[in-house]
N, C-alpha and C. Protein backbone atom coordinates (compact mmCIF):
# COMPACT_ATOMS: atom_id res chain seq x y z
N UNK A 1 0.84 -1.17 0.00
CA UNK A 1 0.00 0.00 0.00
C UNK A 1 0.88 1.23 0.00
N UNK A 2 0.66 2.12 -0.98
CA UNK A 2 1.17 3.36 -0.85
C UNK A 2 0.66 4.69 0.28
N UNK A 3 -0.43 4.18 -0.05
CA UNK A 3 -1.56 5.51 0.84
C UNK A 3 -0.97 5.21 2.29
N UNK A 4 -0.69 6.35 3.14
CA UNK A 4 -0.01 6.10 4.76
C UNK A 4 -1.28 6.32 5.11
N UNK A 5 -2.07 5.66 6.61
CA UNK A 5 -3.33 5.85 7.21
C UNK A 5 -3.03 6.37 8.55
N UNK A 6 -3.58 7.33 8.59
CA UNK A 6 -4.11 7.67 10.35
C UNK A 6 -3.91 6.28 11.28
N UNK A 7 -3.05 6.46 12.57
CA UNK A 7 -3.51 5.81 13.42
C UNK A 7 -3.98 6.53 14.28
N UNK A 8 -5.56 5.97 14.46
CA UNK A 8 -6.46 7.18 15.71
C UNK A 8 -5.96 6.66 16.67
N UNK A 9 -6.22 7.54 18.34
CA UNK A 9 -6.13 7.28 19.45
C UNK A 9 -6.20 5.76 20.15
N UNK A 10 -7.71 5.51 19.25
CA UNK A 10 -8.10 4.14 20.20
C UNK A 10 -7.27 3.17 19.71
N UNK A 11 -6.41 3.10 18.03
CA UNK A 11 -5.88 2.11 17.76
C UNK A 11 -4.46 2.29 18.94
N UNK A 12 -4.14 3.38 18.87
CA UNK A 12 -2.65 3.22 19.52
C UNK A 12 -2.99 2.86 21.22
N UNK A 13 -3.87 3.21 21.68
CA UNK A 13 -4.37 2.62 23.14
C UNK A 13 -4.52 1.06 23.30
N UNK A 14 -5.07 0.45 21.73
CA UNK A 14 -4.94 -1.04 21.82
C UNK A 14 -3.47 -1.58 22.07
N UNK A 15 -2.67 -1.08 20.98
CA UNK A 15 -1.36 -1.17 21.13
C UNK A 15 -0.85 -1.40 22.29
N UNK A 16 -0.92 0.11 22.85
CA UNK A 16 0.25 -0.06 24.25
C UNK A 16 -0.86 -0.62 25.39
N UNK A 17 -1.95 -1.18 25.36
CA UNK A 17 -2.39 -1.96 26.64
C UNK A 17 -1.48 -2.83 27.28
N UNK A 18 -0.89 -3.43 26.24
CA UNK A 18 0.09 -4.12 27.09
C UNK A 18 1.66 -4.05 27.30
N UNK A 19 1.83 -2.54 27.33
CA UNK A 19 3.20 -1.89 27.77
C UNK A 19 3.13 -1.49 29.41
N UNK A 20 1.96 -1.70 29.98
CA UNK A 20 1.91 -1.56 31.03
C UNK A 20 3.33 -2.50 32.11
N UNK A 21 3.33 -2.32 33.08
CA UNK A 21 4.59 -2.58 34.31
C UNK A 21 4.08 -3.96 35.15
N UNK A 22 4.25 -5.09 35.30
CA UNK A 22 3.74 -5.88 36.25
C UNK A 22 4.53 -5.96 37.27
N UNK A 23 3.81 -5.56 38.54
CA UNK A 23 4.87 -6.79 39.54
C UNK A 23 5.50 -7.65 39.71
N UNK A 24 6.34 -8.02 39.94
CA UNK A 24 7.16 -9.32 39.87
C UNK A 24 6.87 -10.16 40.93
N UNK A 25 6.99 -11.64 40.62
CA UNK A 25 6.25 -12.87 41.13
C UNK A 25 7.24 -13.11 42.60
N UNK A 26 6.83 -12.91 43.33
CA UNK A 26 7.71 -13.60 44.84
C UNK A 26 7.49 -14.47 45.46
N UNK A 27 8.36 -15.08 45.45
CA UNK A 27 8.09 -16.57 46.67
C UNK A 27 8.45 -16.36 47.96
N UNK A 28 8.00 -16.76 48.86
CA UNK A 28 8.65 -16.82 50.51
C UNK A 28 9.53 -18.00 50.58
N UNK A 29 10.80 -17.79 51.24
CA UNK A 29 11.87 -18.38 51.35
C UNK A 29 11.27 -19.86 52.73
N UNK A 30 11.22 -20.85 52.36
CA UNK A 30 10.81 -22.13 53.15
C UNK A 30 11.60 -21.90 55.17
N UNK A 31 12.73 -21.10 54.51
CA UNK A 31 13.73 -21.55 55.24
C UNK A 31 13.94 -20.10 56.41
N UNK A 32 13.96 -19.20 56.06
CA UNK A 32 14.09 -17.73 56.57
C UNK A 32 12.86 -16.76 56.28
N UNK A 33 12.07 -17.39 55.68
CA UNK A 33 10.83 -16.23 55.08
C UNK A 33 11.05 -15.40 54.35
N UNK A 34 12.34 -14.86 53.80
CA UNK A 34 12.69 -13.41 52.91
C UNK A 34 11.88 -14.12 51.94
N UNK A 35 11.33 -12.81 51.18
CA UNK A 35 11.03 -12.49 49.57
C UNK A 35 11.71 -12.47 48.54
N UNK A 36 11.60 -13.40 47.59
CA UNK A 36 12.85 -13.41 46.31
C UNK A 36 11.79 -13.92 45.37
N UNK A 37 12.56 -13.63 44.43
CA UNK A 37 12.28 -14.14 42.94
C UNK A 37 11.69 -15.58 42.72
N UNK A 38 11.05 -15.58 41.68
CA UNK A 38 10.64 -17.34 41.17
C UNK A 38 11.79 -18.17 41.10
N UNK A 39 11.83 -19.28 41.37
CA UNK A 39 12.96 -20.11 40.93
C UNK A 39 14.06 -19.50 40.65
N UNK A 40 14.48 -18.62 41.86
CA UNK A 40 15.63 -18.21 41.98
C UNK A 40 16.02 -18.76 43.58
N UNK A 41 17.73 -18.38 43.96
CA UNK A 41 17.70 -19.07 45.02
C UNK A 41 17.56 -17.48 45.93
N UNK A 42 17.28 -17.76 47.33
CA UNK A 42 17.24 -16.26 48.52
C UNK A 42 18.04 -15.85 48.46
N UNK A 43 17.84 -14.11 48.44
CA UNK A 43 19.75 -14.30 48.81
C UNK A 43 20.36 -13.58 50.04
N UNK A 44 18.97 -13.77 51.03
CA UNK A 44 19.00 -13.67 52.36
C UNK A 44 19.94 -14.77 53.34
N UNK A 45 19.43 -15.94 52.72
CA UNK A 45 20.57 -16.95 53.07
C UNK A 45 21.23 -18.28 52.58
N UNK A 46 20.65 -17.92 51.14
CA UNK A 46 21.22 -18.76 50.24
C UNK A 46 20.80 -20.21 49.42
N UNK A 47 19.32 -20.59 49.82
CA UNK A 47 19.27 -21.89 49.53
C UNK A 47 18.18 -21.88 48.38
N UNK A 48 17.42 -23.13 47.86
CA UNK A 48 16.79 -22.81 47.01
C UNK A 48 16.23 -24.15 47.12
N UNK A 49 14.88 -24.52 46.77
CA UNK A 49 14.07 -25.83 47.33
C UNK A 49 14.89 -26.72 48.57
N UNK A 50 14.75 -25.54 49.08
CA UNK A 50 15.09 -26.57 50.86
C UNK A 50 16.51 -27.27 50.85
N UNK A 51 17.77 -26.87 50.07
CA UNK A 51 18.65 -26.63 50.13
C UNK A 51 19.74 -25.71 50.16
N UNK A 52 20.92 -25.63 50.55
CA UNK A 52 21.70 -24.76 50.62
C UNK A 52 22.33 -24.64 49.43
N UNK A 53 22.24 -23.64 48.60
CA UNK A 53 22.82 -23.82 47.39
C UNK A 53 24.43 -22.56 47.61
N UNK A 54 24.35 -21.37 48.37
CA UNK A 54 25.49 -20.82 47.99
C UNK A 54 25.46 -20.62 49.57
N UNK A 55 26.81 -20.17 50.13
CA UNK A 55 27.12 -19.67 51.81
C UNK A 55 27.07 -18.50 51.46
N UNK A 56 26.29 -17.66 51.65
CA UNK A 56 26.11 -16.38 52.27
C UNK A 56 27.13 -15.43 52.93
N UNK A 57 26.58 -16.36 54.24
CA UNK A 57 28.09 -15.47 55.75
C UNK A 57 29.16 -15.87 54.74
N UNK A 58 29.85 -17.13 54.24
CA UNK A 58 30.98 -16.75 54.09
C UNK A 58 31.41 -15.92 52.92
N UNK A 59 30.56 -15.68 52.28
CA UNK A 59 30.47 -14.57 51.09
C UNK A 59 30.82 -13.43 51.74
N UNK A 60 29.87 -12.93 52.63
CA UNK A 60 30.20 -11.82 53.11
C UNK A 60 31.46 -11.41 53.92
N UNK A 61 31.43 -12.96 55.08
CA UNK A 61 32.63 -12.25 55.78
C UNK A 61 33.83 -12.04 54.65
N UNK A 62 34.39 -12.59 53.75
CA UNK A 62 35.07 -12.42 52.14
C UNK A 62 35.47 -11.27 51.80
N UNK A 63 33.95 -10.94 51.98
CA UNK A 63 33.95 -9.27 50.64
C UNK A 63 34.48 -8.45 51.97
N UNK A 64 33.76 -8.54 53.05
CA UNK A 64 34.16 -7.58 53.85
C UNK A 64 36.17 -7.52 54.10
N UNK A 65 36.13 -9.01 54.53
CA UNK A 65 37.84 -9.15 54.74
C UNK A 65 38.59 -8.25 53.45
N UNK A 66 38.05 -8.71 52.41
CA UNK A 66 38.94 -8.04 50.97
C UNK A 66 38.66 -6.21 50.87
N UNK A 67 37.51 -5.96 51.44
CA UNK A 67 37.21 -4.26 51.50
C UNK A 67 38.15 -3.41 52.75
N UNK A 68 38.79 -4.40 53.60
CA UNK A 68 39.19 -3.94 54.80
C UNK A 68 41.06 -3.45 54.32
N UNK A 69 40.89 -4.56 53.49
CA UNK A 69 42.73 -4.93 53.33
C UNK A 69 42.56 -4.04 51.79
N UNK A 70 41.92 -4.09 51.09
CA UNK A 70 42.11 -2.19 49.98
C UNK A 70 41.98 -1.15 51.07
N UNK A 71 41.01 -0.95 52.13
CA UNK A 71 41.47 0.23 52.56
C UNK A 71 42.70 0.48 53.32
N UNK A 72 42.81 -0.78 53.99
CA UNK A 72 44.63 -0.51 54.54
C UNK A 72 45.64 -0.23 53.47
N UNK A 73 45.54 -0.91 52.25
CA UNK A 73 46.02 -0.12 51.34
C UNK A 73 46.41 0.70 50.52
N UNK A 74 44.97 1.55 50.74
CA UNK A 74 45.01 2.53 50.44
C UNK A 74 45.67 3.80 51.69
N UNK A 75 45.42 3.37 52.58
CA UNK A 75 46.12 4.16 54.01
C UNK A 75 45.31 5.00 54.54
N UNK A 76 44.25 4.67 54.33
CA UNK A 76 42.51 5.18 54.69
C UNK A 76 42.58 5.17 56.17
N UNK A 77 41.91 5.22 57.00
CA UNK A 77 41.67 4.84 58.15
C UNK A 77 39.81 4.06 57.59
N UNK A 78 39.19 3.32 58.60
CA UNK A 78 37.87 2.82 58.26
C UNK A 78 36.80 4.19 59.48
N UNK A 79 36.21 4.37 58.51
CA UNK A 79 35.23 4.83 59.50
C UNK A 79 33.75 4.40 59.88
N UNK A 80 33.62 4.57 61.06
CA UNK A 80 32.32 3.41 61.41
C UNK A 80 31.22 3.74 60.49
N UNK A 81 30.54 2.86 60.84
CA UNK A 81 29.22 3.77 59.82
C UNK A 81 28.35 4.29 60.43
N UNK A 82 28.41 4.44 61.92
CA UNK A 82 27.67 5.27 62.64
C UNK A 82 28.02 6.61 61.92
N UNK A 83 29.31 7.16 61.71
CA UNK A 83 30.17 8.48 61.76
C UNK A 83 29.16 8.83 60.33
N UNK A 84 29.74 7.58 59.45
CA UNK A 84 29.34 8.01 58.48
C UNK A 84 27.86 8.62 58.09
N UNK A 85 26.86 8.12 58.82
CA UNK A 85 25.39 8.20 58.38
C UNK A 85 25.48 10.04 59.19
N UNK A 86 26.09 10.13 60.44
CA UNK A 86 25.91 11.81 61.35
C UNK A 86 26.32 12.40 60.60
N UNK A 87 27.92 12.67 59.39
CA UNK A 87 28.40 13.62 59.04
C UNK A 87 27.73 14.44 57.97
N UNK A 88 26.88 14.06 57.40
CA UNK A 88 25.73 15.12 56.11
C UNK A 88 24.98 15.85 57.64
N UNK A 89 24.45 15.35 58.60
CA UNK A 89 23.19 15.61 59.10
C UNK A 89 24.29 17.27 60.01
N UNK A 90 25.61 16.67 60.65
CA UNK A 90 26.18 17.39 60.98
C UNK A 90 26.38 18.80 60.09
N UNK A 91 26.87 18.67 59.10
CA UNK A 91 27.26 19.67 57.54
C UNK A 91 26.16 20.29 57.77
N UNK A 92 25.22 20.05 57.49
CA UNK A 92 23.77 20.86 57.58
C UNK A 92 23.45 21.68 58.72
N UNK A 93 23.39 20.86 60.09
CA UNK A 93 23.27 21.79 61.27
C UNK A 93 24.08 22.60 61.36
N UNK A 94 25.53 22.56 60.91
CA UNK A 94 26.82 23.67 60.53
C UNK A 94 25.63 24.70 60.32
N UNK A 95 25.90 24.40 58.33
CA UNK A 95 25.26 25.81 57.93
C UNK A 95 23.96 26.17 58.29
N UNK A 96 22.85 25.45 58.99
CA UNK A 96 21.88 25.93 59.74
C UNK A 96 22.32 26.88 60.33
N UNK A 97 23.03 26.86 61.69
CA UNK A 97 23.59 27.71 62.61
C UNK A 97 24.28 29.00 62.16
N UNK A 98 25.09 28.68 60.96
CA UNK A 98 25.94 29.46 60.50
C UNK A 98 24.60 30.53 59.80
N UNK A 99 23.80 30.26 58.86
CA UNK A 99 22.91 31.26 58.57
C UNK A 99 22.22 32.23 59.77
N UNK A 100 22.00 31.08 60.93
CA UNK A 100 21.08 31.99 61.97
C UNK A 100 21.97 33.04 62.67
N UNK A 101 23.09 32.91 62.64
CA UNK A 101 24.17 33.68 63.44
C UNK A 101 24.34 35.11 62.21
N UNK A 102 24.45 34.67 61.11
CA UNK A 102 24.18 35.85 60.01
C UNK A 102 22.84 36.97 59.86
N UNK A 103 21.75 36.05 60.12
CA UNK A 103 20.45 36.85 60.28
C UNK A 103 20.60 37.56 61.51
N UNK A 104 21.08 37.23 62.85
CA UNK A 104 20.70 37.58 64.12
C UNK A 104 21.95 39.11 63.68
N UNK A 105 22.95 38.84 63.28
CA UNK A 105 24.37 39.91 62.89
C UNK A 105 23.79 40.94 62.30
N UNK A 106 22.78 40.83 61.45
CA UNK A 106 22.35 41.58 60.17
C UNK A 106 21.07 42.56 61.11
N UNK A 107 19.72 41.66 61.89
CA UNK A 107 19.31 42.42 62.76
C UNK A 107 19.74 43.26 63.79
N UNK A 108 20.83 42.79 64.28
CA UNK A 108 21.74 43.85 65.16
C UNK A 108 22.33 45.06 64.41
N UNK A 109 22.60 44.54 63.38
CA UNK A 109 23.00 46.16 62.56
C UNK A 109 21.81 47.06 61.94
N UNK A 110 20.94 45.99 62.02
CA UNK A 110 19.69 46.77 61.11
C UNK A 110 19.17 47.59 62.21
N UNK A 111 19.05 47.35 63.35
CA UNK A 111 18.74 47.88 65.09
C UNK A 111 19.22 49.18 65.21
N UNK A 112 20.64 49.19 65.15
CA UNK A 112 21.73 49.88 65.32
C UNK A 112 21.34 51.16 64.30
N UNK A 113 21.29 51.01 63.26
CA UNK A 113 21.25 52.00 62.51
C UNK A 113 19.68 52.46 61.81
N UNK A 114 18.93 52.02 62.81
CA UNK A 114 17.17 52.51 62.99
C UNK A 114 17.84 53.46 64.21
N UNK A 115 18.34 53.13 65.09
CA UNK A 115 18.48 54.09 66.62
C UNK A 115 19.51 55.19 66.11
N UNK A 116 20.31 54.87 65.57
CA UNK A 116 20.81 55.96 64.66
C UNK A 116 20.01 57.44 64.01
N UNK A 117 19.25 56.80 62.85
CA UNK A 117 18.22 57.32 62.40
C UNK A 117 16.92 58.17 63.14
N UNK A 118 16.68 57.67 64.39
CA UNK A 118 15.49 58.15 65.25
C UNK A 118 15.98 59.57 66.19
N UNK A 119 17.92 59.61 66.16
CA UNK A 119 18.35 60.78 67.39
C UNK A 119 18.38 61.46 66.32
């Protein structure tokens, strides 16, 4: 066909009906209860039809051991992650304070030079 046709509204609404987003299917873990994937294994703690298919802890303790020994390498010090989660919240209450100490500076001069103005 040469002739190009209109696609109206309702045809392109048929179309994308099914571009819509589904949820994804979760199973409860037999073993720990976490939420994971279909026929995938948890990866809360590793097993998959009521077996242990991968170690977990020792995955982790691993990654962690190998993240510890780059930062000694690097000559980092580690910082807890308590520190870490306070220091934004800290930065902020900084310049909180730091603005209010500017406004309160600025009314004292603005004070100052109204009493000025009034003798």
């Amino acid at each position: 066909m040469s002739v190009r046709m209109r696609v109206t509204r309702s045809h392109t609404g048929n179309r994308r009906s099914h571009h819509a987003l589904k949820e994804p299917r979760l199973s409860t873990c037999a073993q720990c209860g976490a939420q994971h994937l279909r026929h995938r294994m948890c990866p809360e703690c590793g097993s998959y039809r009521g077996r242990e298919v991968v170690d977990v802890v020792a995955k982790r303790t691993a990654r962690m051991k190998r993240r510890e020994e780059k930062i000694k390498t690097l000559g980092e010090e580690r910082v807890p992650e308590e520190e870490m989660h306070d220091t934004p919240k800290n930065a902020k209450e900084e310049k909180i304070e730091a603005k209010k100490k500017e406004v309160k500076e600025t009314v004292k001069v603005a004070k100052k030079t109204q009493a000025k103005k009034e003798k």
